[in-house]
C-alpha atoms as a PDB file:
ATOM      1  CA  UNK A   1      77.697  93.787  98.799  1.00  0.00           C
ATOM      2  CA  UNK A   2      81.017  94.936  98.478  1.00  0.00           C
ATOM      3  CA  UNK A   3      82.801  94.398  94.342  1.00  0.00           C
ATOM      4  CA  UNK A   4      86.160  93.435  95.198  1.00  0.00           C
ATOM      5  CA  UNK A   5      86.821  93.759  91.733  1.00  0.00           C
ATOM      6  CA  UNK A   6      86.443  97.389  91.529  1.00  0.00           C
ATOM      7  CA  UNK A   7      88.716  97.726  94.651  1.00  0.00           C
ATOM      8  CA  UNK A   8      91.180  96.062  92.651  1.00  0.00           C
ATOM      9  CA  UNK A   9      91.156  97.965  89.444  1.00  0.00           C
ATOM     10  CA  UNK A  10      90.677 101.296  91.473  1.00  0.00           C
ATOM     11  CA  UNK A  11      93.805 100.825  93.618  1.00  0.00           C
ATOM     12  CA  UNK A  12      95.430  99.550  90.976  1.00  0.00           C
ATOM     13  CA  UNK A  13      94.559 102.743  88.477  1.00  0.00           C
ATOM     14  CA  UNK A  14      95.650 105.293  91.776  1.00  0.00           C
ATOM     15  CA  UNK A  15      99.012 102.851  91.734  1.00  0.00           C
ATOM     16  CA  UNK A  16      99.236 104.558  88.298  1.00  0.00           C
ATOM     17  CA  UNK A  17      99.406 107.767  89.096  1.00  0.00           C
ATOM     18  CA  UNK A  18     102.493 109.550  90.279  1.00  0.00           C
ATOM     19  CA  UNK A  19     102.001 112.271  92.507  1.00  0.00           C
ATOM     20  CA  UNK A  20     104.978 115.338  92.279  1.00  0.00           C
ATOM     21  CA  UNK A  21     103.989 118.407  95.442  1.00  0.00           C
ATOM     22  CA  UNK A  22     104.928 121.218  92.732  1.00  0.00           C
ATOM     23  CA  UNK A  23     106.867 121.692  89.506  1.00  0.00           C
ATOM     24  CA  UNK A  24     110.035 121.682  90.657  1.00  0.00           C
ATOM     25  CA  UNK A  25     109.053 118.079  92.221  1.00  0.00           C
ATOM     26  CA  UNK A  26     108.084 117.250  88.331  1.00  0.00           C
ATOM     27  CA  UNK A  27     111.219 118.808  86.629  1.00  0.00           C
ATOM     28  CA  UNK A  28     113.542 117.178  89.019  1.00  0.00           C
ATOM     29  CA  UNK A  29     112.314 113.586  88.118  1.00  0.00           C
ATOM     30  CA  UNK A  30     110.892 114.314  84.900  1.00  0.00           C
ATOM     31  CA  UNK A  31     113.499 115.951  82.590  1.00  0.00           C
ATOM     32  CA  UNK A  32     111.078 119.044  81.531  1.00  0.00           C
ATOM     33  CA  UNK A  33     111.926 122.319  82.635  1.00  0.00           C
ATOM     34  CA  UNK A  34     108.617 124.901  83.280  1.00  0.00           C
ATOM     35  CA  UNK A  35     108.666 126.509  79.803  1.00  0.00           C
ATOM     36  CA  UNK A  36     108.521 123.215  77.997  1.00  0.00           C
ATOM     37  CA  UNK A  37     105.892 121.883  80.017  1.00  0.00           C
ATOM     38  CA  UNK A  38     103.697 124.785  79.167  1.00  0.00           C
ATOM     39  CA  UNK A  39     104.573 123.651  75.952  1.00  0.00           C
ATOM     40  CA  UNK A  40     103.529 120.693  76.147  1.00  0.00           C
ATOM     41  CA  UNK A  41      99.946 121.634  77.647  1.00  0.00           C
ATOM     42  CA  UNK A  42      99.857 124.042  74.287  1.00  0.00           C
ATOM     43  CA  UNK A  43     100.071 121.849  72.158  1.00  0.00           C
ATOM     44  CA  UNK A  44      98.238 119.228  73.470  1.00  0.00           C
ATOM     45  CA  UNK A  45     100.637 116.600  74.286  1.00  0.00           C
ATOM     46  CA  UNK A  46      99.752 116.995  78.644  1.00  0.00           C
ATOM     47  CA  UNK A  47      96.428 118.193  79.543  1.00  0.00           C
ATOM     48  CA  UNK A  48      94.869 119.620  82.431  1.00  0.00           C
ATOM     49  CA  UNK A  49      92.229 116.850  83.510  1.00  0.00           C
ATOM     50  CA  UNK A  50      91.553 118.512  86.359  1.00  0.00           C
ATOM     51  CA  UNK A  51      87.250 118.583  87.624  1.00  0.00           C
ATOM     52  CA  UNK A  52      85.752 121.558  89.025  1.00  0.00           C
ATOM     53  CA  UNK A  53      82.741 124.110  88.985  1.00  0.00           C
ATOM     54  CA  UNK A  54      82.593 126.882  86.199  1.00  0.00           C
ATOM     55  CA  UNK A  55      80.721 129.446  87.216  1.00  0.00           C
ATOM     56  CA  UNK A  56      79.621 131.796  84.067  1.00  0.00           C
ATOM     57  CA  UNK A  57      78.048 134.682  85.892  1.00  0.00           C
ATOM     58  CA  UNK A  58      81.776 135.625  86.930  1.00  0.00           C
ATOM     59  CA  UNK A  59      83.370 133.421  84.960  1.00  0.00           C
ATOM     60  CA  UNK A  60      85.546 131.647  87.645  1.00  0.00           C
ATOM     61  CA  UNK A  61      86.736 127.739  87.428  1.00  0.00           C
ATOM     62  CA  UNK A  62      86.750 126.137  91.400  1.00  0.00           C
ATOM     63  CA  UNK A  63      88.861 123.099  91.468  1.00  0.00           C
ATOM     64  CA  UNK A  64      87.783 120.113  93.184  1.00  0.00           C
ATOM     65  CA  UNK A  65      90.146 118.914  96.093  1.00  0.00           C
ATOM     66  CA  UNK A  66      92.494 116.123  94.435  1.00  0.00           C
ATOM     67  CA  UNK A  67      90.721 113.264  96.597  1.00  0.00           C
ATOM     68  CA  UNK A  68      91.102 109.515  95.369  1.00  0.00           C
ATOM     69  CA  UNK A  69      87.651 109.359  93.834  1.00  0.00           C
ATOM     70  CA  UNK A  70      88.260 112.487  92.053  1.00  0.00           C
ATOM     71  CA  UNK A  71      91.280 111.483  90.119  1.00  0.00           C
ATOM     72  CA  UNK A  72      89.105 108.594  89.433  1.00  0.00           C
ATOM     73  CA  UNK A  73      86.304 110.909  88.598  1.00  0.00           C
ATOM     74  CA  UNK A  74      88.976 112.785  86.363  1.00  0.00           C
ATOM     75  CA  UNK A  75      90.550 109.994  84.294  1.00  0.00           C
ATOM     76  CA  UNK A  76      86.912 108.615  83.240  1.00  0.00           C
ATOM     77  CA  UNK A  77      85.831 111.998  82.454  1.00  0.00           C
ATOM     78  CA  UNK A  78      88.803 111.918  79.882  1.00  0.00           C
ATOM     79  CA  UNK A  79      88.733 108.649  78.381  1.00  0.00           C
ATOM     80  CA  UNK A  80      84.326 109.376  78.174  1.00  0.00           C
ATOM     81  CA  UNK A  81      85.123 112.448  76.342  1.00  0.00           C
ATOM     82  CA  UNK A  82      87.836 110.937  74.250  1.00  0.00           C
ATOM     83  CA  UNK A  83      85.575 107.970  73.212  1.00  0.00           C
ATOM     84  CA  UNK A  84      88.135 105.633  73.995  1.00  0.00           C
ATOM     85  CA  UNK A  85      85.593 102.855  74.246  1.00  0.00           C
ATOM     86  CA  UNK A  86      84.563 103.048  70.633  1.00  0.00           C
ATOM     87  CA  UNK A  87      88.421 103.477  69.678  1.00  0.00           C
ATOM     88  CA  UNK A  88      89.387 100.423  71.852  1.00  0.00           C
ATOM     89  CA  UNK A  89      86.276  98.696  70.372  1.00  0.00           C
ATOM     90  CA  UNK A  90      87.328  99.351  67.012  1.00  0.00           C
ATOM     91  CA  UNK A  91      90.655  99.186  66.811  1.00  0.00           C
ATOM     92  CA  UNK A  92      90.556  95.972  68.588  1.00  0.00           C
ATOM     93  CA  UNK A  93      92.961  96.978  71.440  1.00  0.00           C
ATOM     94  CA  UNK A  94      91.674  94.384  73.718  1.00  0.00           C
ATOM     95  CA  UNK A  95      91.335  91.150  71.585  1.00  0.00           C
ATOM     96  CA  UNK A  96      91.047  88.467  73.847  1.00  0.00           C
ATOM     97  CA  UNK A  97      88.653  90.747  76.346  1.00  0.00           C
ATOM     98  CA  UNK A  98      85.125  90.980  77.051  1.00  0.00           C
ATOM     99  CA  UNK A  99      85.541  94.664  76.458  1.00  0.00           C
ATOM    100  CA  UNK A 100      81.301  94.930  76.611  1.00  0.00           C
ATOM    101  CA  UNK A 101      81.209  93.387  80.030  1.00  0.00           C
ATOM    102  CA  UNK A 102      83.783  95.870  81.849  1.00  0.00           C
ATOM    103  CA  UNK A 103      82.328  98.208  84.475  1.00  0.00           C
ATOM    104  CA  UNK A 104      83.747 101.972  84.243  1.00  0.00           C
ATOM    105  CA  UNK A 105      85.941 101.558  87.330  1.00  0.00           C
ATOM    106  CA  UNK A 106      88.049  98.532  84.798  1.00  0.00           C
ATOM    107  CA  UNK A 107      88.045 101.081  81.538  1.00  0.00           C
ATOM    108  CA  UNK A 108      89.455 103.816  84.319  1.00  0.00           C
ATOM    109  CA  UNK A 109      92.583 101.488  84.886  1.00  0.00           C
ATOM    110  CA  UNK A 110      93.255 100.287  81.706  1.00  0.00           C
ATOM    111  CA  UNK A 111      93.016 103.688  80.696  1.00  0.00           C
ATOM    112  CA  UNK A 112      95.503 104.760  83.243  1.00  0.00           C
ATOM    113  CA  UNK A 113      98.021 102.118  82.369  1.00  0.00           C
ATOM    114  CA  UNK A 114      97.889 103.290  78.823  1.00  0.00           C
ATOM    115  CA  UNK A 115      98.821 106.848  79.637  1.00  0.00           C
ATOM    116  CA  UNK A 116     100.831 108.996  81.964  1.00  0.00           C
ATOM    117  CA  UNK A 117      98.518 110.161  84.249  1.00  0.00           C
ATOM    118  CA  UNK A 118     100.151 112.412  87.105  1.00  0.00           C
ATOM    119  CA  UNK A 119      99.498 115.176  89.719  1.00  0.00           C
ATOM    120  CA  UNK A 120     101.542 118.244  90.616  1.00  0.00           C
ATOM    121  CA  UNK A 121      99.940 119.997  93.828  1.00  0.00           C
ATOM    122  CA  UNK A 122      96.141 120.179  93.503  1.00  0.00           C
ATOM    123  CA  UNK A 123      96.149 119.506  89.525  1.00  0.00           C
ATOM    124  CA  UNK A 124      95.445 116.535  87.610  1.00  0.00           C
ATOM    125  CA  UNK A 125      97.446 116.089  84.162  1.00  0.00           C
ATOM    126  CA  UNK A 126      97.742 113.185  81.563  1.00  0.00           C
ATOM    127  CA  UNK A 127     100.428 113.195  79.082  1.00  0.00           C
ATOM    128  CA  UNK A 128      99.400 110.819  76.033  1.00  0.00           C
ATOM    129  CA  UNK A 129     101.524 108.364  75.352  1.00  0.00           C
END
């Protein structure tokens, strides 16, 4: 049986996401030259959300090809890590929601519509907003 509810909030977190092919892509419609987006990643304002495969014998990170289901993938990785559902819980972010009731694909979009979430090339960022 197919959820058409998780369709929904799955095409609607990808709507979400704006895609840019490299940085110059991003500065052009984004108002951040290189420098200050490196920055930004410093200091923790944009992250690098991207999954892949550490390998510790030669201590190598593979990316994961940016796919659909792995910016998915990527976004609930961050807002699991985060905690966000104790932090929406508890600072009552969704009052008049069954918060307890939501399947993961619904926390990944309201997630993503709470954040910038964005792409450049093959890399997955989020900028907190």
């Amino acid at each position: 049986m197919i959820n058409v509810d998780a369709m929904i909030y799955k095409d609607m977190a990808l709507m979400n996401v704006t895609s840019y092919d490299d940085m110059k892509e991003y500065e052009k419609y984004n108002n951040m030259d290189c420098e200050e987006f490196k920055d930004n990643i410093e200091n923790g304002f944009i992250q690098d959300i991207t999954l892949g495969t550490y390998n510790g014998y030669n201590k190598e990170f593979t990316k994961r090809g940016i796919t659909e289901n792995h910016i998915i993938d990527a976004i609930f990785q961050d807002l699991h890590e985060l905690d966000y559902y104790n932090i929406a819980y508890d600072n009552g972010i969704f009052d008049n929601e069954n918060i307890i009731n939501w399947d993961n694909i619904r926390w990944v979009y309201e997630y993503s519509t709470m954040n910038e979430i964005f792409t450049i090339g093959n890399d997955i960022y989020i900028k907190r907003l």
